[in-house]
C-alpha atoms as a PDB file:
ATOM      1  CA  UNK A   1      65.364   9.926  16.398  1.00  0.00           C
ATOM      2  CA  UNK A   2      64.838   7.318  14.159  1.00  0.00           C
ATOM      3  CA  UNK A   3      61.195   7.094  14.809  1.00  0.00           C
ATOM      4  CA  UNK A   4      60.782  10.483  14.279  1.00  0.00           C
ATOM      5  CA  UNK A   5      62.932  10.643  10.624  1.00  0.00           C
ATOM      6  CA  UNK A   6      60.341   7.381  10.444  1.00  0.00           C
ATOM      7  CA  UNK A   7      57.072   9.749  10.392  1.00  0.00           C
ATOM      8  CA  UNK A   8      58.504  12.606   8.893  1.00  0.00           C
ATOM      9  CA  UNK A   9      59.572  10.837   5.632  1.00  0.00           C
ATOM     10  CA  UNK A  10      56.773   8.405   5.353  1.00  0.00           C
ATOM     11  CA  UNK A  11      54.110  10.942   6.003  1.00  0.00           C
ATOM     12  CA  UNK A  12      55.007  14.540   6.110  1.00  0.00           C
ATOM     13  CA  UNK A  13      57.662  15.382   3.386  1.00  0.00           C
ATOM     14  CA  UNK A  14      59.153  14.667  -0.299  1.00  0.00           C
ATOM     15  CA  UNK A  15      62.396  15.538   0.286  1.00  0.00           C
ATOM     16  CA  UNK A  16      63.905  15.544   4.312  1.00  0.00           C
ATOM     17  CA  UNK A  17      67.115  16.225   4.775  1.00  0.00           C
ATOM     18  CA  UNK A  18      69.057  15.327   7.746  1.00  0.00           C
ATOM     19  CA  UNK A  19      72.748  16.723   8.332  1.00  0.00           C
ATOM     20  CA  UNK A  20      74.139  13.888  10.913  1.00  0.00           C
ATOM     21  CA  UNK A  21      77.906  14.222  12.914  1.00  0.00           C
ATOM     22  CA  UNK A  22      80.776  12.548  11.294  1.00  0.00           C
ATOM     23  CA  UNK A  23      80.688   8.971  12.107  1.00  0.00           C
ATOM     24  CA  UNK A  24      79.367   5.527  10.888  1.00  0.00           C
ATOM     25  CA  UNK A  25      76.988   4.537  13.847  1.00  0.00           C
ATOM     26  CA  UNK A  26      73.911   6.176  11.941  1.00  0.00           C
ATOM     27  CA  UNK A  27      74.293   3.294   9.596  1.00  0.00           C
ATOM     28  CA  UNK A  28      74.407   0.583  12.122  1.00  0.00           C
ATOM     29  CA  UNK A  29      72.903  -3.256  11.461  1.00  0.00           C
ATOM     30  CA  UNK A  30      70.098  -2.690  13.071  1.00  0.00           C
ATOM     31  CA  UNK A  31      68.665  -0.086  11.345  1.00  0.00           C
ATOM     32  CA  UNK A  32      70.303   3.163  12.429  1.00  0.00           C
ATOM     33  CA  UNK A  33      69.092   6.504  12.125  1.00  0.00           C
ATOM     34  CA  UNK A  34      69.380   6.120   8.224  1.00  0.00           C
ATOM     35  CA  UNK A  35      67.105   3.198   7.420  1.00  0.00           C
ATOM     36  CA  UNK A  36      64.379   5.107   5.899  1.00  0.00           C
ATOM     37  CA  UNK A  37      66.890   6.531   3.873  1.00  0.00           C
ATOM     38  CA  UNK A  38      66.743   6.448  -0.271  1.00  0.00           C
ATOM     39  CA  UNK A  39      69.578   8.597  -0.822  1.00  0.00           C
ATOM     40  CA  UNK A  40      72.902   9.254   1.428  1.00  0.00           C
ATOM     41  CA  UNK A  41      75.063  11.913   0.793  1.00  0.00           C
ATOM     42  CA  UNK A  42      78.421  11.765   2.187  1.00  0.00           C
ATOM     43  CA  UNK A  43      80.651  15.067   2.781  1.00  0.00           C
ATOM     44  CA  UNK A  44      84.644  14.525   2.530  1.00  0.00           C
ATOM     45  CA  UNK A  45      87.542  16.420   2.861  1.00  0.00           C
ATOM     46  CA  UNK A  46      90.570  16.844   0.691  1.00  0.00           C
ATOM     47  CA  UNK A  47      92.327  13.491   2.543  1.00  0.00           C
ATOM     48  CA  UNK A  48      92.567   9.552   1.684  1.00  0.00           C
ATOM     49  CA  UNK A  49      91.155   8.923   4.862  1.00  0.00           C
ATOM     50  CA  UNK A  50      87.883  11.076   3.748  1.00  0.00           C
ATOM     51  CA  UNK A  51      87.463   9.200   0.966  1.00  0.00           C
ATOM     52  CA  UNK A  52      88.236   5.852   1.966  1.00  0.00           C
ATOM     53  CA  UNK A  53      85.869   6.193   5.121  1.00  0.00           C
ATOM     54  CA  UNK A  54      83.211   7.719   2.606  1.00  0.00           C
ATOM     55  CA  UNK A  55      83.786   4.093   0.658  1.00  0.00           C
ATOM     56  CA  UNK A  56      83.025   2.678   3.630  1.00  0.00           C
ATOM     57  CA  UNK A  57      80.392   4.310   4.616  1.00  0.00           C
ATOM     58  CA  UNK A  58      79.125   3.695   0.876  1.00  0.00           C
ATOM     59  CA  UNK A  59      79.501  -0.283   1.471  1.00  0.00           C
ATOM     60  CA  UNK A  60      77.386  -0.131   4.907  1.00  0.00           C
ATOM     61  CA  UNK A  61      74.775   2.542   3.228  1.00  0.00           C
ATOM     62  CA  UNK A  62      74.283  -0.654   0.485  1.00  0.00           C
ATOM     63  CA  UNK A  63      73.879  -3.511   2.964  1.00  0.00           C
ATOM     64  CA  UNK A  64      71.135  -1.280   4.734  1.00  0.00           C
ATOM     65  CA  UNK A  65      69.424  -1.000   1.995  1.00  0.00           C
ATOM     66  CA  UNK A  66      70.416   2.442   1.013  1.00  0.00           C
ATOM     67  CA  UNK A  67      70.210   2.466  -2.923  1.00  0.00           C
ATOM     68  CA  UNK A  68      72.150   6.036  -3.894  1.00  0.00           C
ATOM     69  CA  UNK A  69      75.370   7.103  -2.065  1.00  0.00           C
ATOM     70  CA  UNK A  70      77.295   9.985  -3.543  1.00  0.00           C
ATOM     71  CA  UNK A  71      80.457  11.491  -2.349  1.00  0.00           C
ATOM     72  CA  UNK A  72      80.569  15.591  -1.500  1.00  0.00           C
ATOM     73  CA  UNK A  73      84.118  17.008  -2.031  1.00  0.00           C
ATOM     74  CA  UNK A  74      84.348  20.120   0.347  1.00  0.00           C
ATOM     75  CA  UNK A  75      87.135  22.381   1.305  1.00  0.00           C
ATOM     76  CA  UNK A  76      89.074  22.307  -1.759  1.00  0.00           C
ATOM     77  CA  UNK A  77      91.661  24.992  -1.632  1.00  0.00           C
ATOM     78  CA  UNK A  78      93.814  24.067  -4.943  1.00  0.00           C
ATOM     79  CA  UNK A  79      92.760  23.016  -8.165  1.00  0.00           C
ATOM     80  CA  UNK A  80      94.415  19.753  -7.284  1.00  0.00           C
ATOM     81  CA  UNK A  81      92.009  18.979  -4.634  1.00  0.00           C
ATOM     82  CA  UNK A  82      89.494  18.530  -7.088  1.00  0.00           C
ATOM     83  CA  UNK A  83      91.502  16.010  -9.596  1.00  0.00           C
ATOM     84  CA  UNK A  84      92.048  14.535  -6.083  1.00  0.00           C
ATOM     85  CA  UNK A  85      88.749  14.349  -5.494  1.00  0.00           C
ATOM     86  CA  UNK A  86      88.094  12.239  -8.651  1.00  0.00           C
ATOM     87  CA  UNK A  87      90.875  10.764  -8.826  1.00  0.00           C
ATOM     88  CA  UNK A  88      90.416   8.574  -5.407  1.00  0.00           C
ATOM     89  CA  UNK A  89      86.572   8.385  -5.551  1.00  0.00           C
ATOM     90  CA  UNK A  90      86.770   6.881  -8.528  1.00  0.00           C
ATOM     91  CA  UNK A  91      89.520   4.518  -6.763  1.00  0.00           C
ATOM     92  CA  UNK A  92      87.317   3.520  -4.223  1.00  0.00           C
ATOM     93  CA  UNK A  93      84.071   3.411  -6.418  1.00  0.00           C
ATOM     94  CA  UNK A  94      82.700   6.734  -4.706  1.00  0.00           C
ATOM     95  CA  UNK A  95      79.971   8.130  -6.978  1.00  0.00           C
ATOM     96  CA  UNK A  96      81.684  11.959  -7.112  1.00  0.00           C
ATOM     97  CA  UNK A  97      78.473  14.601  -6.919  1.00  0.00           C
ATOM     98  CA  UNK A  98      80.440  17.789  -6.971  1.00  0.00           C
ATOM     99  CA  UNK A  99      83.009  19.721  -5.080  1.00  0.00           C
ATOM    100  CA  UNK A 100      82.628  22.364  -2.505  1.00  0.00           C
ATOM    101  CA  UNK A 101      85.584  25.369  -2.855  1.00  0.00           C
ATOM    102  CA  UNK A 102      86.998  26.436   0.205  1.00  0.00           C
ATOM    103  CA  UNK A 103      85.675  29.907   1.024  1.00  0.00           C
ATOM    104  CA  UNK A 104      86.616  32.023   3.893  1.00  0.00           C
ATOM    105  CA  UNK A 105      83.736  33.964   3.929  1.00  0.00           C
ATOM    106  CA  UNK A 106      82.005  30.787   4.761  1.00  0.00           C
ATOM    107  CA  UNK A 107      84.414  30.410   7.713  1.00  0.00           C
ATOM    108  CA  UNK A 108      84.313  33.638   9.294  1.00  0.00           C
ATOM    109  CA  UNK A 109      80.168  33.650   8.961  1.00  0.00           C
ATOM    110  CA  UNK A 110      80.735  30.485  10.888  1.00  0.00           C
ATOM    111  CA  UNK A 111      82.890  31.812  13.570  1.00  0.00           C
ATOM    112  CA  UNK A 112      80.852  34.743  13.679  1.00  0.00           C
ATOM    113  CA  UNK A 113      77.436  32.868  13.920  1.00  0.00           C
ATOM    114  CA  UNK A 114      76.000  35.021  11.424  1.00  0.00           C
ATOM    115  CA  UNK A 115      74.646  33.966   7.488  1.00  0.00           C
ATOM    116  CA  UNK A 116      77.167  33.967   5.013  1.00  0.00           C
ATOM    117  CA  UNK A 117      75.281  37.008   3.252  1.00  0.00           C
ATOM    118  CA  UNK A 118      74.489  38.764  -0.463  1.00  0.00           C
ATOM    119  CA  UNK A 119      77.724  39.014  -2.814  1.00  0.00           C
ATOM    120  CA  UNK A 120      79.443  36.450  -0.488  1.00  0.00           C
ATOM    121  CA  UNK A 121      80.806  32.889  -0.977  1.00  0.00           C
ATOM    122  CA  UNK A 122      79.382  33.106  -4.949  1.00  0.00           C
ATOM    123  CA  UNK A 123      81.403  30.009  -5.944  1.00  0.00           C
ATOM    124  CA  UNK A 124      80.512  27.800  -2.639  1.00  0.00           C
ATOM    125  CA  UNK A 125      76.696  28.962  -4.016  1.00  0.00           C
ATOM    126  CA  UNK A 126      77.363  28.236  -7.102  1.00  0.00           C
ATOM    127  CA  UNK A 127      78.290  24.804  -7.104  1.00  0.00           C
ATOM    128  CA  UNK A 128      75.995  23.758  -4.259  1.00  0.00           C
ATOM    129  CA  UNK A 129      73.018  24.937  -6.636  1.00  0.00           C
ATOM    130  CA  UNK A 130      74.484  22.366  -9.023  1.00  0.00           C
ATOM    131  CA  UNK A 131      74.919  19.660  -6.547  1.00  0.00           C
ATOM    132  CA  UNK A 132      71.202  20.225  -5.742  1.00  0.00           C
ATOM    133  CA  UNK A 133      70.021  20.213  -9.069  1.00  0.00           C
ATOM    134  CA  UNK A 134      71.607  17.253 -10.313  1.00  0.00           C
ATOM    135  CA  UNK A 135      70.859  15.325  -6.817  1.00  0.00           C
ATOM    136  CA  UNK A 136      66.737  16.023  -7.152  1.00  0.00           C
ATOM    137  CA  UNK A 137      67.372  14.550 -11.123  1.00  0.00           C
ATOM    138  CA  UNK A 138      68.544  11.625  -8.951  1.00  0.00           C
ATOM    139  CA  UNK A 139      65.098  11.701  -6.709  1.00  0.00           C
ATOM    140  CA  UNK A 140      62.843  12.684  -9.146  1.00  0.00           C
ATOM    141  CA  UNK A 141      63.814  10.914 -12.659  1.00  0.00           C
ATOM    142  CA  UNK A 142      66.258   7.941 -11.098  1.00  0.00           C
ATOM    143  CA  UNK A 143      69.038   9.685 -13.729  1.00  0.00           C
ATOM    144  CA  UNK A 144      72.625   9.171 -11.821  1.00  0.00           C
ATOM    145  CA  UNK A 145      74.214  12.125 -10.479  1.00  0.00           C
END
């Protein structure tokens, strides 16, 4: 795998992205999957433990060599999740990029293997557009997120 993300990002593409399982061995000493990596985005949940293993997962992404690491809030339900959000990221120096509402629409196209579809999930969209836009001002103009 990491031979082929090797190629593809050297050679073949400006921007790959690369959605990897929940889990810190991608970021292992010896130059895990995410080596070639210039920017790591890392998706939490409303919990401590999310954010505190996304801190960690910051600290490793930095002695690799990974220069950008931003936090992805997802699942909020309340409006609360989303002062939690900031509230611990900026606790445990997690660069906050945006946060994901909790949709069920998204859910059920899930369960349903099917595409969450026109007129559906409009805030999930929404905010994911944003994430996007301010993450390739990241990539393209070095601007923090």
């Amino acid at each position: 795998m990491r031979g082929i993300l090797s190629t593809v990002i050297e050679e073949a593409a400006d921007v790959t992205l690369v959605d990897m399982e929940a889990g810190l061995e991608h970021l292992s000493r010896s130059g895990g999957t995410l080596a070639y990596a210039d920017l790591l985005l890392v998706v939490m949940e409303p919990t401590r433990k999310s954010i505190v293993t996304a801190a960690r997962t910051k600290a490793l992404a930095e002695e690799l060599g990974i220069p950008r690491t931003y936090g992805l809030g997802n699942k909020a339900r309340l409006p609360e999740d989303a002062e939690f959000f900031r509230t611990l990221c900026a606790e445990y120096a997690v660069p906050l990029v945006g946060v994901i509402p909790y949709d069920t629409g998204v859910v059920d196209a899930d369960r349903s293997g099917t595409s969450l579809g026109v007129g559906r999930g409009e805030a999930v969209r929404a905010e994911l557009a944003r994430v996007i836009g301010a993450l390739d001002e990241v990539s393209v103009n070095g601007h923090t997120a």
